[in-house]
PDB file of N, CA and C in Angstrom:
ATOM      1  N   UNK A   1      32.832  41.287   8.835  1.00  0.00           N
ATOM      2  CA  UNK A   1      31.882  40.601   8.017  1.00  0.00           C
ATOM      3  C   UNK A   1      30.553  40.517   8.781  1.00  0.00           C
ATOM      4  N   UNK A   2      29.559  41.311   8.184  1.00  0.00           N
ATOM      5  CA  UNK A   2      28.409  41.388   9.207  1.00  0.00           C
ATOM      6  C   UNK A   2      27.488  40.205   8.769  1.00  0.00           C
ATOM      7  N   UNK A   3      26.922  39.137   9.199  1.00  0.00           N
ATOM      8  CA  UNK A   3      25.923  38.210   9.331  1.00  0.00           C
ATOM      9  C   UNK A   3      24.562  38.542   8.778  1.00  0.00           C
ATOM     10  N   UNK A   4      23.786  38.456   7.967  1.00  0.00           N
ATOM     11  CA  UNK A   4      22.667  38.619   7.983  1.00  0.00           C
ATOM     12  C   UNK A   4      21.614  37.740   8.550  1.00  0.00           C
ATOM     13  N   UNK A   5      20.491  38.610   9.486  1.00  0.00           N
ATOM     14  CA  UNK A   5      19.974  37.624  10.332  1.00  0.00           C
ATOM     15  C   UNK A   5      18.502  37.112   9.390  1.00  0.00           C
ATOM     16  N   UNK A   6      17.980  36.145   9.500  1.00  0.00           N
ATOM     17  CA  UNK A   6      16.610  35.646   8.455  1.00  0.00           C
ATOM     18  C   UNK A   6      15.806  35.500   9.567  1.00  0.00           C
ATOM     19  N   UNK A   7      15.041  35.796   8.873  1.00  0.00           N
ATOM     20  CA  UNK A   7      13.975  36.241   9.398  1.00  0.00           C
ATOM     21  C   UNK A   7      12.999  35.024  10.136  1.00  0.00           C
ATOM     22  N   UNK A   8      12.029  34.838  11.152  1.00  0.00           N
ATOM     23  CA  UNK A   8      11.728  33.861  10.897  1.00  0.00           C
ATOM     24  C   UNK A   8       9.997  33.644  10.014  1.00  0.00           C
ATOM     25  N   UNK A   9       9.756  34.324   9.359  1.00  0.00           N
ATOM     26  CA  UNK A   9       8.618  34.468   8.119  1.00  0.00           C
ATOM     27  C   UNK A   9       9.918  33.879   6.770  1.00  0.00           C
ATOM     28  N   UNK A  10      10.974  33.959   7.169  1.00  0.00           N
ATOM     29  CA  UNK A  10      11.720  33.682   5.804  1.00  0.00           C
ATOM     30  C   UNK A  10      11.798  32.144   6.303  1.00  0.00           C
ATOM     31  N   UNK A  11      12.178  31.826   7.540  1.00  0.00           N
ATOM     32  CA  UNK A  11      12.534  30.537   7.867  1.00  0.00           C
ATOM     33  C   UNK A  11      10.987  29.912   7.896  1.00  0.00           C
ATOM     34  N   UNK A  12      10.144  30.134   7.781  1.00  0.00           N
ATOM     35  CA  UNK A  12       9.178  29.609   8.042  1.00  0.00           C
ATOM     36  C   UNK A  12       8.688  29.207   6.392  1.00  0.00           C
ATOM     37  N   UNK A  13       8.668  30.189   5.673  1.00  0.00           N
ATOM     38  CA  UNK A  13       8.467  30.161   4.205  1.00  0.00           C
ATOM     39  C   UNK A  13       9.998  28.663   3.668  1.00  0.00           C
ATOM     40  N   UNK A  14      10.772  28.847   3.811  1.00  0.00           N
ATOM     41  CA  UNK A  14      11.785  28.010   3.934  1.00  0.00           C
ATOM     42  C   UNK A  14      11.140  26.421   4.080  1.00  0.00           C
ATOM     43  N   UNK A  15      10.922  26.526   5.294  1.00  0.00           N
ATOM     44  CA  UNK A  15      10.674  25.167   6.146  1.00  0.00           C
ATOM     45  C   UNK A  15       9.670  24.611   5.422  1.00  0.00           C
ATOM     46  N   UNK A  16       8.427  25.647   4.720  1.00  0.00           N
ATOM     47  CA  UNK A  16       7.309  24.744   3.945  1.00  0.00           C
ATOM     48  C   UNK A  16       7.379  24.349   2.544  1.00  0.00           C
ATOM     49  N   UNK A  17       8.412  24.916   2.190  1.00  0.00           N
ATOM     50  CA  UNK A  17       9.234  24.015   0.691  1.00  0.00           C
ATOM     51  C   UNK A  17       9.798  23.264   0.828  1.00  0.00           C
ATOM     52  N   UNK A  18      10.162  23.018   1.854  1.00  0.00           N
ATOM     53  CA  UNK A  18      10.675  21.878   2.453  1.00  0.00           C
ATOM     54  C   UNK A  18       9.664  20.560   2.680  1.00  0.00           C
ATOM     55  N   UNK A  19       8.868  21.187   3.327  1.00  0.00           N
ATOM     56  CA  UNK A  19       7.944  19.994   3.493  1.00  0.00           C
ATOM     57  C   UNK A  19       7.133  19.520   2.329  1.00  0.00           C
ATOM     58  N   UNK A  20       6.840  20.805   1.623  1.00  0.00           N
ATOM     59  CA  UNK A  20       6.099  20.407   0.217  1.00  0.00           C
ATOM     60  C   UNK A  20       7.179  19.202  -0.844  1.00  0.00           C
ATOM     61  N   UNK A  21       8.225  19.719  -0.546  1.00  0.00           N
ATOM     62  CA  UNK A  21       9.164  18.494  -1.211  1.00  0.00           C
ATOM     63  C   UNK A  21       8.810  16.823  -0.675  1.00  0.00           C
ATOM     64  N   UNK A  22       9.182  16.695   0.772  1.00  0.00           N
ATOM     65  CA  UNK A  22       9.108  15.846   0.821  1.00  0.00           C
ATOM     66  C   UNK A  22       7.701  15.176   1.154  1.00  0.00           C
ATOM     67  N   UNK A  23       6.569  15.949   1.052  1.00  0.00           N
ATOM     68  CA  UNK A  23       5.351  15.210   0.818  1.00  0.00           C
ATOM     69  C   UNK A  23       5.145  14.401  -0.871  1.00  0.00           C
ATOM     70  N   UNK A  24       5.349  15.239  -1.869  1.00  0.00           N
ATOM     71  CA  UNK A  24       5.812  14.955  -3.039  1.00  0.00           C
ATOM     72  C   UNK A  24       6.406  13.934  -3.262  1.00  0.00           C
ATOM     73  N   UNK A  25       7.605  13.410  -2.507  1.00  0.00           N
ATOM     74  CA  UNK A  25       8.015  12.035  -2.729  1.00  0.00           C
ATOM     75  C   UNK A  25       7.697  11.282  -1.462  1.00  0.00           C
ATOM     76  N   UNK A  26       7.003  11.760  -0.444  1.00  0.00           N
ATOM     77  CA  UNK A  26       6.404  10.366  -0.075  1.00  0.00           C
ATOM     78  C   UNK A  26       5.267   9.878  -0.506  1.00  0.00           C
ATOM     79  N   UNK A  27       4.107  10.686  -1.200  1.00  0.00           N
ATOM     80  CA  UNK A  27       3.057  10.967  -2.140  1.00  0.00           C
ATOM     81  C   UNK A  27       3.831   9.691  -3.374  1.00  0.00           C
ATOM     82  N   UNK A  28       4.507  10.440  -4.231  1.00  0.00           N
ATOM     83  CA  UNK A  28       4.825   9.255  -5.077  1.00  0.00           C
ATOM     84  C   UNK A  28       5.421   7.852  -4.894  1.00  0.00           C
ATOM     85  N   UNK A  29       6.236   7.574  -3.579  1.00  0.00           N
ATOM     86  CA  UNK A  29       7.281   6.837  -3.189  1.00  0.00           C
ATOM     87  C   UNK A  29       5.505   5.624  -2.427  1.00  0.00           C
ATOM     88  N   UNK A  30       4.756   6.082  -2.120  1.00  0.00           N
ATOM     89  CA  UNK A  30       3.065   5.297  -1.155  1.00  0.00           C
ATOM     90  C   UNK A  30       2.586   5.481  -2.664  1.00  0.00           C
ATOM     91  N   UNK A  31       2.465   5.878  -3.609  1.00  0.00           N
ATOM     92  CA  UNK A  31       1.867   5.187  -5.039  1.00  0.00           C
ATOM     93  C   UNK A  31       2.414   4.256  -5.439  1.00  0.00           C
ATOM     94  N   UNK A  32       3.773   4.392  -5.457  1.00  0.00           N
ATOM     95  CA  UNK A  32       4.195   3.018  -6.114  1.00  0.00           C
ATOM     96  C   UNK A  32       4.155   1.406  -5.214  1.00  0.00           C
ATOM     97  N   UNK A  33       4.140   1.776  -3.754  1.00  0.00           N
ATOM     98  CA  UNK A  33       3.861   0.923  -2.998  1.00  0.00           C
ATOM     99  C   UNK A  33       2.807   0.476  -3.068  1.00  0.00           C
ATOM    100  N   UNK A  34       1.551   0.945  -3.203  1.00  0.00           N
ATOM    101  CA  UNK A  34       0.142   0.614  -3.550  1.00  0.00           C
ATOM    102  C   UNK A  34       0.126  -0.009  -5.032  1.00  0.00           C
ATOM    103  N   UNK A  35       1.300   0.281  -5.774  1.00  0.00           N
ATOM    104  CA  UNK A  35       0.895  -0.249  -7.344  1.00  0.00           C
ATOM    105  C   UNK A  35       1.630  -1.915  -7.174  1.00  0.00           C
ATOM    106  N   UNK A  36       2.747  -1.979  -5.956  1.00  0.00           N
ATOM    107  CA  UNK A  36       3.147  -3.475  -5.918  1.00  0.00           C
ATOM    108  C   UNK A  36       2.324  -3.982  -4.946  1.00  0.00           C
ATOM    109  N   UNK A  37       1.482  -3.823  -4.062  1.00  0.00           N
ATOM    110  CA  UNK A  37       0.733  -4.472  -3.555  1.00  0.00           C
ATOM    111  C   UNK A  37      -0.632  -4.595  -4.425  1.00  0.00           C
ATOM    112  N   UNK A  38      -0.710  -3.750  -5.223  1.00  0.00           N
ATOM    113  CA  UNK A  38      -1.810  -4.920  -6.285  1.00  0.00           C
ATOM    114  C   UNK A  38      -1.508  -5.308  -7.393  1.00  0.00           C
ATOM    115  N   UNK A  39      -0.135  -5.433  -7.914  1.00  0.00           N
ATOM    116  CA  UNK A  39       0.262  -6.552  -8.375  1.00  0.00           C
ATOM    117  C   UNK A  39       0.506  -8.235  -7.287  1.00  0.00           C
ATOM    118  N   UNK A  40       0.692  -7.520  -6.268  1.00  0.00           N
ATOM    119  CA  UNK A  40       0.660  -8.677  -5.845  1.00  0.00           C
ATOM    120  C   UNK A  40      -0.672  -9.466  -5.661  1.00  0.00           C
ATOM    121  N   UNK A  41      -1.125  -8.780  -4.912  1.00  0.00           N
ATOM    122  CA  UNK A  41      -2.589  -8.891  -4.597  1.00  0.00           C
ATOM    123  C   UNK A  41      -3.259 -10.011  -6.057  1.00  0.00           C
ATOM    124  N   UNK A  42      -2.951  -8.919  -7.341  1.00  0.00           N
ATOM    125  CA  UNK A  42      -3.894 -10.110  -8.277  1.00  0.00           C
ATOM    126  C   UNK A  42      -2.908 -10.956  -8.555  1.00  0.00           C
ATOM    127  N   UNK A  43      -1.479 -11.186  -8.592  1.00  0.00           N
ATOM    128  CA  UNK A  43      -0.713 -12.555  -8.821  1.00  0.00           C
ATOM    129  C   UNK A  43      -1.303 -14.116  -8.053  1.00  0.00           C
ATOM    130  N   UNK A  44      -1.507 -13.459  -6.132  1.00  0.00           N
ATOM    131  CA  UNK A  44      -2.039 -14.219  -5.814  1.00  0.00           C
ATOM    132  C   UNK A  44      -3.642 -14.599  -5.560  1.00  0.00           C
ATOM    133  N   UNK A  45      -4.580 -13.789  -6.278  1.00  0.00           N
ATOM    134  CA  UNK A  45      -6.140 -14.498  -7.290  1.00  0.00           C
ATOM    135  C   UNK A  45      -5.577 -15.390  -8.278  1.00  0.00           C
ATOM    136  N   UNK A  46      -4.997 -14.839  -8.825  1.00  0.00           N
ATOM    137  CA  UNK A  46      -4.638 -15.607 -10.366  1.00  0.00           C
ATOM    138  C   UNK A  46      -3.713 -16.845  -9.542  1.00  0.00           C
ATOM    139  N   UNK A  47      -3.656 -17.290  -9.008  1.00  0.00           N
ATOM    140  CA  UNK A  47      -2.936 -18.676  -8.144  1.00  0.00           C
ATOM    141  C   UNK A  47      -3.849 -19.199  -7.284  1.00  0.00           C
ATOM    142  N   UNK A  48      -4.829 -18.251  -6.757  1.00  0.00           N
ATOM    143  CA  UNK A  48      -5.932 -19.053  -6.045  1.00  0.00           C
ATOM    144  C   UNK A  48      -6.467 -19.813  -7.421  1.00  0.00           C
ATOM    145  N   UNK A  49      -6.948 -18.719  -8.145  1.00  0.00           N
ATOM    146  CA  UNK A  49      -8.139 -19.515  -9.268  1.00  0.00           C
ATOM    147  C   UNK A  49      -7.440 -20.886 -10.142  1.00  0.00           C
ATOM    148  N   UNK A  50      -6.283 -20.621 -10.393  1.00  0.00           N
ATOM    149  CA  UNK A  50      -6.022 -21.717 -11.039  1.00  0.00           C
ATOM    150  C   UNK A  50      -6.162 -22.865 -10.103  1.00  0.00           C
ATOM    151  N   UNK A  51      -5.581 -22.373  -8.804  1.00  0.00           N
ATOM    152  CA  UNK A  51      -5.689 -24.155  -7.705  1.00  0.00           C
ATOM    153  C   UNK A  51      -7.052 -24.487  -7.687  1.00  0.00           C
ATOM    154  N   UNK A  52      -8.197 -23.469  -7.519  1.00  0.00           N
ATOM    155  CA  UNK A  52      -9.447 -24.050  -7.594  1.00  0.00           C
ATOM    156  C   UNK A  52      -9.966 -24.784  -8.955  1.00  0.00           C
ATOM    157  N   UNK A  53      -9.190 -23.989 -10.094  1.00  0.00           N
ATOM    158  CA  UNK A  53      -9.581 -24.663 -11.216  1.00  0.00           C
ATOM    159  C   UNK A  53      -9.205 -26.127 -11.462  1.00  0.00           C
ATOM    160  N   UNK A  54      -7.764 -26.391 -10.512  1.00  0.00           N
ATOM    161  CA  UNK A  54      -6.758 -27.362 -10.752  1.00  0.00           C
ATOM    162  C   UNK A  54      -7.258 -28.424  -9.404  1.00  0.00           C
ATOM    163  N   UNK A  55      -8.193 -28.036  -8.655  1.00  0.00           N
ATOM    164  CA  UNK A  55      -8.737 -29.240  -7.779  1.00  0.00           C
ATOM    165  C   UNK A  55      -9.912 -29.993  -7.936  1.00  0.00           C
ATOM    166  N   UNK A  56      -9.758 -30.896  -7.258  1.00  0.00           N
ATOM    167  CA  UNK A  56     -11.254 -32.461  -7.472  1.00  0.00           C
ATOM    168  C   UNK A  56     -11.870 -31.720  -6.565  1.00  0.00           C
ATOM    169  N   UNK A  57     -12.110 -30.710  -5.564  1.00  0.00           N
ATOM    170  CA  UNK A  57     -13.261 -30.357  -4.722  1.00  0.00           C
ATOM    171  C   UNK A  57     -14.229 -29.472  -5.960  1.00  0.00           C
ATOM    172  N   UNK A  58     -15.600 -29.175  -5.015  1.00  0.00           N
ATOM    173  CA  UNK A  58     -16.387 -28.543  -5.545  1.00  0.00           C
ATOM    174  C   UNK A  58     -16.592 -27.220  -5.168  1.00  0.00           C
ATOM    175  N   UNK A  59     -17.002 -26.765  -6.086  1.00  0.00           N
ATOM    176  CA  UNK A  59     -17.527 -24.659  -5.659  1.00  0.00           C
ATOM    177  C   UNK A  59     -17.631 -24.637  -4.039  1.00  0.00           C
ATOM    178  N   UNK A  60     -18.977 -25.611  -3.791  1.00  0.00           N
ATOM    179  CA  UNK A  60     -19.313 -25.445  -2.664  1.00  0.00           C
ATOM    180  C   UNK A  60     -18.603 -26.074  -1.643  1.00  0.00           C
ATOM    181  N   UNK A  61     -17.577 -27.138  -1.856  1.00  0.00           N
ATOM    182  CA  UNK A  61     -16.494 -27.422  -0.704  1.00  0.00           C
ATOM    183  C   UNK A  61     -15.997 -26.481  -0.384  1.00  0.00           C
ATOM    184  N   UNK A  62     -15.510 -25.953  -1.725  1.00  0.00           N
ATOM    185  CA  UNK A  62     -14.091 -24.994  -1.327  1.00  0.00           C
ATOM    186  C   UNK A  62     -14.603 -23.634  -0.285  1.00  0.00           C
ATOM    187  N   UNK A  63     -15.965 -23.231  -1.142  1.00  0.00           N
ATOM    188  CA  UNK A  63     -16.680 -22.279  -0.431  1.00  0.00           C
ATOM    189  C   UNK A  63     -16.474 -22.820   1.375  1.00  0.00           C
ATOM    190  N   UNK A  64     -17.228 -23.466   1.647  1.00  0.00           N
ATOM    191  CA  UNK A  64     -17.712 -24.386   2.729  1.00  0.00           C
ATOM    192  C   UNK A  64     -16.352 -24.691   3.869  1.00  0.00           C
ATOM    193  N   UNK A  65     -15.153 -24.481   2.812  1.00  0.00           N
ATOM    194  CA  UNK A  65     -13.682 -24.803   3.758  1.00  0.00           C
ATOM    195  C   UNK A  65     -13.549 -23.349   4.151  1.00  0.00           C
ATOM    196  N   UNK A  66     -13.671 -22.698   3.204  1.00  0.00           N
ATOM    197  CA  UNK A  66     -12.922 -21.087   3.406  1.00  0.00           C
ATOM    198  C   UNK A  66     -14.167 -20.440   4.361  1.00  0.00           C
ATOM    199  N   UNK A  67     -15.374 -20.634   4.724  1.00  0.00           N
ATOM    200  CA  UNK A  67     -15.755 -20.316   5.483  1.00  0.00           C
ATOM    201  C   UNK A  67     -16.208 -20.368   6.875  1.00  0.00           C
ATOM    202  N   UNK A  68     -15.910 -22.162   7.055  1.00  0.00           N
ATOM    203  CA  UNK A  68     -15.378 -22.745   8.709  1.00  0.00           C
ATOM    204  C   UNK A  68     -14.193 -22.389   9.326  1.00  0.00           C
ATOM    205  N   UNK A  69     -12.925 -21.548   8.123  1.00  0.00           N
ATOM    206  CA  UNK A  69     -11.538 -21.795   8.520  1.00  0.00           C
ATOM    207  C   UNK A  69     -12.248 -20.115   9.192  1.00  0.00           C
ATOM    208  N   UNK A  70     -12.881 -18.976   8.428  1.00  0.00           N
ATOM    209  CA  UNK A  70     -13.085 -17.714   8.634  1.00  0.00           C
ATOM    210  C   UNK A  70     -14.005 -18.000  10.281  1.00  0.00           C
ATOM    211  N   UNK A  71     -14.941 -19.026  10.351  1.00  0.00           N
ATOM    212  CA  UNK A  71     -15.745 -18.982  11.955  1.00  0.00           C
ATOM    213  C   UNK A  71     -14.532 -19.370  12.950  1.00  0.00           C
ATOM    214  N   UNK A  72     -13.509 -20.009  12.709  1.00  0.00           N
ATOM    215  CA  UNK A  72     -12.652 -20.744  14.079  1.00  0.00           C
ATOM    216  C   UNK A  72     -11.650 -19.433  14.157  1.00  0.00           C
ATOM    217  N   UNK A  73     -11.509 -18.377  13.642  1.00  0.00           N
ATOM    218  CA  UNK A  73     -10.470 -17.059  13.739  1.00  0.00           C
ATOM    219  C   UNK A  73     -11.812 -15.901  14.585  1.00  0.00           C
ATOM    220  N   UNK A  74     -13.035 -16.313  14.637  1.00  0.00           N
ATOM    221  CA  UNK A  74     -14.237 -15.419  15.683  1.00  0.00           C
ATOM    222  C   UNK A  74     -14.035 -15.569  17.234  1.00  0.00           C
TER     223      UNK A  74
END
């Protein structure tokens, strides 16, 4: 039973359908990851805005908090 030997232009042609596959689903598999991180992303706006809507501070407190908390992380 004689072996046939492949070539390596065959193994090489081989190897890049290979890779074209699995770029393809990591391509789609990092879209859908990007589509739940901005669902998440606007779940939590839509929970900021309501707490701002839902608090006794003002525009400019809230402003004024969120931007002393952003100078003490410099």
């Amino acid at each position: 039973m004689a072996r046939r030997t492949i070539s390596i232009e065959e193994r090489i042609a081989t190897q890049e359908q290979e890779v074209l596959k699995a770029k393809k689903k990591y391509d789609a598999e990092n879209s859908k990851l990007k589509e739940l991180y901005r669902k998440r992303d606007e779940g939590r706006k839509k929970e900021l805005l309501e707490a701002i809507d839902g608090s006794s501070r003002s525009y400019e407190e809230i402003l004024a908090f969120i931007h002393s908390d952003a100078d003490k992380k410099e």
